[in-house]
Protein backbone atom coordinates (compact mmCIF):
# COMPACT_ATOMS: atom_id res chain seq x y z
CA UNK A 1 -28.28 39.71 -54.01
CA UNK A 2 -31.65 41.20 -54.77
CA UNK A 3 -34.50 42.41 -52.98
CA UNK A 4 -38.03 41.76 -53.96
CA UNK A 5 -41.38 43.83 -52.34
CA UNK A 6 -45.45 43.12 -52.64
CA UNK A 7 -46.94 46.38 -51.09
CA UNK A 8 -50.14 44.27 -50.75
CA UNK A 9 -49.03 42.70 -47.68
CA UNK A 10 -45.84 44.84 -47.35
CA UNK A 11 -43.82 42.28 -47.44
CA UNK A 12 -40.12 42.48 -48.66
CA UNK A 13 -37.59 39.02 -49.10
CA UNK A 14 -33.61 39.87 -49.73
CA UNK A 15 -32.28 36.84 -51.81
CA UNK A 16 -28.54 36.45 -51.21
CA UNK A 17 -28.18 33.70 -54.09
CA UNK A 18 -28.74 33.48 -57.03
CA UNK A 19 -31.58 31.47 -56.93
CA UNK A 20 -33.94 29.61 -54.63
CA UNK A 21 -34.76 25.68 -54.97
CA UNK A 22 -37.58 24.42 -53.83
CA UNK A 23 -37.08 22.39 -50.88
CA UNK A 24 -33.99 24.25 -50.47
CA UNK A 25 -34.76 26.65 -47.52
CA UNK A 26 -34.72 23.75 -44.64
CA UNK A 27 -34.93 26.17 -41.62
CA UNK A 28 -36.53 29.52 -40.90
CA UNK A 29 -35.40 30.88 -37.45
CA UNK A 30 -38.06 34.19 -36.24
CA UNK A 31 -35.76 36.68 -35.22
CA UNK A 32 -36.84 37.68 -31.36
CA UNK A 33 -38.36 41.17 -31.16
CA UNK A 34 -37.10 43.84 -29.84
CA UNK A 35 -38.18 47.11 -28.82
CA UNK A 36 -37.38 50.27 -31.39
CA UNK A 37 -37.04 47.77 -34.14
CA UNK A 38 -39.61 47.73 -36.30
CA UNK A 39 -40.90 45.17 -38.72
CA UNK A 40 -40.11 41.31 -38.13
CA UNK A 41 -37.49 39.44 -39.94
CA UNK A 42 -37.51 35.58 -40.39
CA UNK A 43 -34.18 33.94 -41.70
CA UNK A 44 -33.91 31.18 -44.24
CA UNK A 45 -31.11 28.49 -43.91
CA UNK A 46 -30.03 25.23 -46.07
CA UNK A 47 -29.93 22.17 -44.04
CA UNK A 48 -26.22 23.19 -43.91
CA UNK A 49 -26.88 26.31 -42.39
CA UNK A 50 -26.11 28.51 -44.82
CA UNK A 51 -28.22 31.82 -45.08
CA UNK A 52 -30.34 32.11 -47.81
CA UNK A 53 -32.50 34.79 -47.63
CA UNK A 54 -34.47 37.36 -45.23
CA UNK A 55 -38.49 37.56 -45.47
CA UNK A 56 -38.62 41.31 -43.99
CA UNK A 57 -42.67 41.79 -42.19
CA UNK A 58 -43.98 45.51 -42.23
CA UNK A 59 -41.47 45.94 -44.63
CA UNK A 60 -42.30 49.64 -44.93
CA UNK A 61 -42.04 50.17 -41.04
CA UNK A 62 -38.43 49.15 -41.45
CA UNK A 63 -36.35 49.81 -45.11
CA UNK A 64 -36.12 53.55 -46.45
CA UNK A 65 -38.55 54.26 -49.16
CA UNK A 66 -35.55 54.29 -51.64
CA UNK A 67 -35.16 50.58 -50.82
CA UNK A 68 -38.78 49.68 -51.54
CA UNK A 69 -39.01 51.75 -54.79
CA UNK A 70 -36.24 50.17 -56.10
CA UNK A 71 -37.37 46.87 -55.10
CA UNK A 72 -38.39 43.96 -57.80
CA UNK A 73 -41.90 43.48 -57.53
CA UNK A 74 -42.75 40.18 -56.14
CA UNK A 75 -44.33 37.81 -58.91
């Protein structure tokens, strides 16, 4: 697992394989709101439905500083 973070658009993605392909992540499903949650989290599945990855929006509304510092950078 590893977690990358652009500041720019505060942004952060948790990877929970080793590696992405392209074409790979088949579905995204928007986690729903809720109220006292902050940031927004969109899931990526296979066409199997196994979880990928989590794009985390208003990343630094949401993940302890700690996290974020000792994020990868996104490239």
């Amino acid at each position: 697992m590893r977690l990358t973070y652009d500041p720019e658009v505060d942004a952060a993605y948790m990877m929970l394989v080793d590696a992405i392909a392209p074409g790979q992540a088949r579905h995204q499903v928007e986690v729903p709101h809720n109220d006292g949650i902050a940031g927004q989290f969109i899931l990526d599945f296979t066409a199997e439905g196994k979880l990928l990855g989590l794009e985390i929006l208003f990343a630094s509304d949401t993940l302890p500083a700690s996290v974020l510092a000792a994020a990868e950078p996104l490239q």
